[in-house]
Protein backbone atom coordinates (compact mmCIF):
# COMPACT_ATOMS: atom_id res chain seq x y z
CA UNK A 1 -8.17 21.06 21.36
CA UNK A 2 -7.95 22.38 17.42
CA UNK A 3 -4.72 20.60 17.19
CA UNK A 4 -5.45 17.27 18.39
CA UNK A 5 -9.17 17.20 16.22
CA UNK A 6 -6.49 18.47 13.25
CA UNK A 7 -3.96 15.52 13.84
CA UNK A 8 -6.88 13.50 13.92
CA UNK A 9 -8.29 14.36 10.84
CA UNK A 10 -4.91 14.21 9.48
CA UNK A 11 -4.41 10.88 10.09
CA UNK A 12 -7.90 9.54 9.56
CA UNK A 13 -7.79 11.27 6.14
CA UNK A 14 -4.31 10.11 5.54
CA UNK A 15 -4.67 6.15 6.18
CA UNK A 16 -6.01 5.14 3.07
CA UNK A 17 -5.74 2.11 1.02
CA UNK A 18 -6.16 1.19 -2.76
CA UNK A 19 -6.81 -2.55 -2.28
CA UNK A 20 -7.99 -3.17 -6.03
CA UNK A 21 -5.25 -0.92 -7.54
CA UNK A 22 -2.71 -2.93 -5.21
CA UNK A 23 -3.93 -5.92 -7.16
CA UNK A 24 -4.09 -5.02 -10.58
CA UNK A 25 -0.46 -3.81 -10.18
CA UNK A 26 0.56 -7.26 -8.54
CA UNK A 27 -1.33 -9.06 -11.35
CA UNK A 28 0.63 -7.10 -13.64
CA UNK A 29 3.85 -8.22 -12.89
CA UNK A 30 2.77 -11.92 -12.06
CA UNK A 31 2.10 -12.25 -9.19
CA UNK A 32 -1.12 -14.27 -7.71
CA UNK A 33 -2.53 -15.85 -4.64
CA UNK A 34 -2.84 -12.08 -3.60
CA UNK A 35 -4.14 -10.56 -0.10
CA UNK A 36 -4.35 -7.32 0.50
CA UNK A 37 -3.71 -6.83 4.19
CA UNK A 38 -4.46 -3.24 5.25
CA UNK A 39 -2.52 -0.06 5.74
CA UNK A 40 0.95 0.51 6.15
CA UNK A 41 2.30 2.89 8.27
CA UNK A 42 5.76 4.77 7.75
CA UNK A 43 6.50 2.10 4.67
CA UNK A 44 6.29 4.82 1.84
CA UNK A 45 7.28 7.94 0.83
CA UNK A 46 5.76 11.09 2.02
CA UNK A 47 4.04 11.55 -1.01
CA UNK A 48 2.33 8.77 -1.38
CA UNK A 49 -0.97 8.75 0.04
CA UNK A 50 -2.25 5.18 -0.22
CA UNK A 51 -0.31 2.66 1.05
CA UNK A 52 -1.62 -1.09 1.20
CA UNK A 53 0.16 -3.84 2.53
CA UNK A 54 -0.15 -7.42 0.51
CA UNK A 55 1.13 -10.63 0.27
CA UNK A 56 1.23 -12.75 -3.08
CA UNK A 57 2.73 -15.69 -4.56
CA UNK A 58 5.57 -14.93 -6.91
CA UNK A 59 6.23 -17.34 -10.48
CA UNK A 60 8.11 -19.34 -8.82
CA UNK A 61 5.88 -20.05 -5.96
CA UNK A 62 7.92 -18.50 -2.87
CA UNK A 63 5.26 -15.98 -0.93
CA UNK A 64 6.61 -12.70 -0.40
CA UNK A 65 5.23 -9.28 1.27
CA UNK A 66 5.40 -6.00 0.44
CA UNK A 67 3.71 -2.63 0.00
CA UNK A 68 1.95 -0.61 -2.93
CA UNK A 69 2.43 2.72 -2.61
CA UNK A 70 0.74 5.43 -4.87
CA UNK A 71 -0.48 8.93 -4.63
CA UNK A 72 -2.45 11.68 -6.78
CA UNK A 73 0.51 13.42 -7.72
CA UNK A 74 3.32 10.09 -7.28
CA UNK A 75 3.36 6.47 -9.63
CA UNK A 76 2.66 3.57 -8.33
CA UNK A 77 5.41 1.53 -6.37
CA UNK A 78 6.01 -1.91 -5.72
CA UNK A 79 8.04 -2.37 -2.30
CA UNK A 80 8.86 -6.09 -1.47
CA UNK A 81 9.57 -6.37 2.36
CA UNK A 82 10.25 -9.97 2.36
């Protein structure tokens, strides 16, 4: 029982997002028309401990998708999935 309410709170704890940080860091490298779209599982590295998902519009217009990760201890990074 300790180890499934410690998973738990592991994972509750642990799926976080940083929705307006996600945005200024899109902003910041041109991108608009942005959504923030949640949490993303498995799509960063261990370290990070927020992890939104987003899509945006890129200068040129095409939409693309992608992830920001970022941590207390880690930068910020900008993953494009598609």
């Amino acid at each position: 029982m300790r180890i499934l309410l410690t998973l738990t709170s592991v994972l509750l704890l642990g799926a976080c997002t940083q929705p307006q940080l996600a945005t200024d860091t899109l902003r910041s490298v041109a991108y608009s028309n942005i959504q923030t779209k949640g949490y993303a599982f498995n799509a960063c590295d261990w370290n990070d401990v927020y992890r939104t998902k987003f899509e945006a519009s890129a200068i040129d217009g095409t939409r693309v998708r992608g992830v920001i990760c970022s941590g207390p201890f880690a930068r910020t990074t900008l993953e494009i999935t598609r």
